[in-house]
C-alpha atoms as a PDB file:
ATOM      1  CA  UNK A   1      98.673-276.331 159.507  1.00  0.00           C
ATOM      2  CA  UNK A   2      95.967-277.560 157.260  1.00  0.00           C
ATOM      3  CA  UNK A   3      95.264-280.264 154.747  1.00  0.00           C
ATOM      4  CA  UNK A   4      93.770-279.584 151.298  1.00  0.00           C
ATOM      5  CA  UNK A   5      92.591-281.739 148.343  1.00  0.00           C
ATOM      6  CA  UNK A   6      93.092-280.101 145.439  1.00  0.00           C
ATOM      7  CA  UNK A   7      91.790-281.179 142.120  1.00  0.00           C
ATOM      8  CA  UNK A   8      91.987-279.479 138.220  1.00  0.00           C
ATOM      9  CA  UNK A   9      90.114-280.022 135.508  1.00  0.00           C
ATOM     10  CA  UNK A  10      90.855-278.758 132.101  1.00  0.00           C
ATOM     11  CA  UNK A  11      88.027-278.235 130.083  1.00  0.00           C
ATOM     12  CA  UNK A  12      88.680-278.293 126.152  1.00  0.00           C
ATOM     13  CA  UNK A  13      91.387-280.071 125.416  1.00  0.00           C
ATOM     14  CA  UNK A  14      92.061-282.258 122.299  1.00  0.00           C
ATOM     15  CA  UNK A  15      92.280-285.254 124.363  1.00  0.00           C
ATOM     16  CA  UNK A  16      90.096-286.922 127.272  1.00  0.00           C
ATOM     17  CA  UNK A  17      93.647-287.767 128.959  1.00  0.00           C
ATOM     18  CA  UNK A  18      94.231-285.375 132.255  1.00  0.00           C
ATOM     19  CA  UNK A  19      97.866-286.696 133.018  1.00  0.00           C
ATOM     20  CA  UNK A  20      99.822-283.820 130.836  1.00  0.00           C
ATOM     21  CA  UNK A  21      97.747-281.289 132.559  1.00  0.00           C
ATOM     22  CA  UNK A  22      98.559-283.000 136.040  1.00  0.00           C
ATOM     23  CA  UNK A  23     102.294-282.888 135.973  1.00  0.00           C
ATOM     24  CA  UNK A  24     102.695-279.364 134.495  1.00  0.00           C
ATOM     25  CA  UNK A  25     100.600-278.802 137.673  1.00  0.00           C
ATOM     26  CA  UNK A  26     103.021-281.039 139.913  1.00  0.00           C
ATOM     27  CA  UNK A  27     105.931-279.329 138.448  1.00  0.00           C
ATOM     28  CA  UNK A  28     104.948-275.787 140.304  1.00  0.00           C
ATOM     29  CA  UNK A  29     104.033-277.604 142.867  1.00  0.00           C
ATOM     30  CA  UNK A  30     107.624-279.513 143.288  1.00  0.00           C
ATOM     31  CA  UNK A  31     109.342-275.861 143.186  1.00  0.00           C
ATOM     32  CA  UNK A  32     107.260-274.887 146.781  1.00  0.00           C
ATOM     33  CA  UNK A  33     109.949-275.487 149.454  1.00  0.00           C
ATOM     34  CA  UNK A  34     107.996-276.671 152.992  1.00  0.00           C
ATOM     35  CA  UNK A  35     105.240-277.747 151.230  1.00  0.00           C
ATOM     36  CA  UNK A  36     104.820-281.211 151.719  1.00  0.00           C
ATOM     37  CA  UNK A  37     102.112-283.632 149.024  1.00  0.00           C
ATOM     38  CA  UNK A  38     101.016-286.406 148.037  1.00  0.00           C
ATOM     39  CA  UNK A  39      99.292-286.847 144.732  1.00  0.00           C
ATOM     40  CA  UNK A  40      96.114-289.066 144.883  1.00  0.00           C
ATOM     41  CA  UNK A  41      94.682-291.172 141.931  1.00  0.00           C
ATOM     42  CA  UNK A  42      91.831-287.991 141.874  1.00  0.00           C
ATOM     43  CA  UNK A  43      93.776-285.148 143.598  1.00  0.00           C
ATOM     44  CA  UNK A  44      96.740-284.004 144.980  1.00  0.00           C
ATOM     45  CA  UNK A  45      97.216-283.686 148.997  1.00  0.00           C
ATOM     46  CA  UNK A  46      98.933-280.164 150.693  1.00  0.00           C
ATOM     47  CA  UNK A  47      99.900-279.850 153.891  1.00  0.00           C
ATOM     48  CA  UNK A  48     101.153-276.671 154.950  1.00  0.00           C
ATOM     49  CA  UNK A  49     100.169-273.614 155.972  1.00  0.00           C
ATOM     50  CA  UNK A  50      97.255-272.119 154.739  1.00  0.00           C
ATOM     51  CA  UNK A  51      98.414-268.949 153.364  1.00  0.00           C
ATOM     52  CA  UNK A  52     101.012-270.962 151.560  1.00  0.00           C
ATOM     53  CA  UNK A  53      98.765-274.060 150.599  1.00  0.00           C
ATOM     54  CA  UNK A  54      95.933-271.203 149.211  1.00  0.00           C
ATOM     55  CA  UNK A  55      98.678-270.108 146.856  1.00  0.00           C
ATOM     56  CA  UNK A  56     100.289-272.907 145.370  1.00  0.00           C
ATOM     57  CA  UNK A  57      96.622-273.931 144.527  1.00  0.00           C
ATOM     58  CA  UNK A  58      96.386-271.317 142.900  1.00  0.00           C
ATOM     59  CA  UNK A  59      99.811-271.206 140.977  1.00  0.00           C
ATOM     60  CA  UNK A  60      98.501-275.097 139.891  1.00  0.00           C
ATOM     61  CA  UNK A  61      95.501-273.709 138.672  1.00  0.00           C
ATOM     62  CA  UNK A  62      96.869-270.819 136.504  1.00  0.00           C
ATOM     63  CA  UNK A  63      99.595-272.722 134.896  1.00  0.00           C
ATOM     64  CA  UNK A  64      97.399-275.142 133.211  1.00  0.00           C
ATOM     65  CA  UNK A  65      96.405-271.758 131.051  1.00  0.00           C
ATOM     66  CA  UNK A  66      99.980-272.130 129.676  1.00  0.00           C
ATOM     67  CA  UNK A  67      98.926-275.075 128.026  1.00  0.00           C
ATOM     68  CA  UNK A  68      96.585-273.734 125.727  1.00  0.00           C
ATOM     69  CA  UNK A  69      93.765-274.503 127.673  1.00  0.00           C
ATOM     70  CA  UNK A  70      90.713-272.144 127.483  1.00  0.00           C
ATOM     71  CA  UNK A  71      88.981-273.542 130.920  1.00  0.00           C
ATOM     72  CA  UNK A  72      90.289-274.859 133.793  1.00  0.00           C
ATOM     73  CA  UNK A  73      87.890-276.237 136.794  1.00  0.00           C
ATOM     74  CA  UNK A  74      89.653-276.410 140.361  1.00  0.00           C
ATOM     75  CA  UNK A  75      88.466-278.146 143.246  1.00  0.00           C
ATOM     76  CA  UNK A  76      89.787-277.553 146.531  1.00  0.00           C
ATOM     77  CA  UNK A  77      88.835-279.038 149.755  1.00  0.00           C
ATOM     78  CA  UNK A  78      90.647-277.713 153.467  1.00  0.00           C
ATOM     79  CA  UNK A  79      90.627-279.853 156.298  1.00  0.00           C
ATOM     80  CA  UNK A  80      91.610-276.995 159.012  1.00  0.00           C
ATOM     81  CA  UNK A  81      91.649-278.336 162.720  1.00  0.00           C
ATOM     82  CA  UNK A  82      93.076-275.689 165.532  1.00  0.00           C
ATOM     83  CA  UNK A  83      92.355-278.328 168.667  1.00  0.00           C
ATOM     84  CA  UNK A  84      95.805-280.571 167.773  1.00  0.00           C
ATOM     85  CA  UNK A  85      98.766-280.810 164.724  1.00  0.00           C
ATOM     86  CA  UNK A  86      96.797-282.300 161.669  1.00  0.00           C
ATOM     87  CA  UNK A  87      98.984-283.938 159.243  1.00  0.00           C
ATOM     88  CA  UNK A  88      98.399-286.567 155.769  1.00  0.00           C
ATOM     89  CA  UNK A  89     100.156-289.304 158.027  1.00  0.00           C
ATOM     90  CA  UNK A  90      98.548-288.870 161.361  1.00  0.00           C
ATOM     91  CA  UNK A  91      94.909-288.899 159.174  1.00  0.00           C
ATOM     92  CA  UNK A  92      95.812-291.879 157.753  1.00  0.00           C
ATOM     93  CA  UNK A  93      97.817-293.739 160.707  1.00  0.00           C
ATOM     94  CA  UNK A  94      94.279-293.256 163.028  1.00  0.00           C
ATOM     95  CA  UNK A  95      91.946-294.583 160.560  1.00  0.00           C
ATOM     96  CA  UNK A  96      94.754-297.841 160.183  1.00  0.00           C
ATOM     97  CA  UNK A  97      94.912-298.111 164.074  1.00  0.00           C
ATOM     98  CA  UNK A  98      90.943-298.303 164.141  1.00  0.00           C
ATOM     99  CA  UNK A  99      91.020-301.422 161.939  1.00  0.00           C
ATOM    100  CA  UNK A 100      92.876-303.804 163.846  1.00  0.00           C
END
C-alpha cells in the first residue's frame, strides 16, 4: 500500500481559479472503488495500491483535457514503505502522538 500526493495544474485557462478543474478531477476519482482520499488545500491524498493509485492519477490528469484545456501540469509524490502498513491516518495519528 502506498500514499501519493497528487497535484494538477491546468495551464491556459480563461480564469486563474483551479477549483472547476479540481472537481472534474475528484469526480473520476470518486468512481475508483477501494481507493481511499483525502483532498488537501494543495493536493489530493491516495492510498491504495500502487498499480491502482498510478492509474487513477493518471485518469485525473487526462480528464482535465476534456475541459478544453491545452496543458495540464501533474505532480505526484509516493510515499512507498515495505517495513510496516502505511496509511493517511496512521501518518497523521504519529506525528499528533509526538506533540503531547
Amino acid at each position: 500500500m502506498v500514499i501519493a500526493e497528487v497535484s494538477l495544474v491546468p495551464m491556459g485557462t480563461k480564469t486563474p481559479s483551479a477549483s472547476k478543474y479540481v472537481a472534474k478531477a475528484l469526480k473520476v476519482l470518486r468512481k475508483e472503488k477501494g481507493l481511499k482520499y483525502q483532498l488537501t488545500a494543495m493536493g489530493t491524498l491516495l492510498e491504495g495500491d500502487l498499480n491502482e493509485v498510478l492509474e487513477v492519477a493518471k485518469k485525473m490528469h487526462q480528464c482535465l483535457f476534456d475541459e478544453d484545456v491545452k496543458r495540464v501540469v501533474s505532480t505526484i509524490r509516493i510515499d512507498d514503505r515495505r517495513d510496516k502498513m502505511l496509511t493517511i491516518d496512521y501518518k497523521v495519528e504519529s506525528v499528533m502522538k509526538k506533540l503531547k
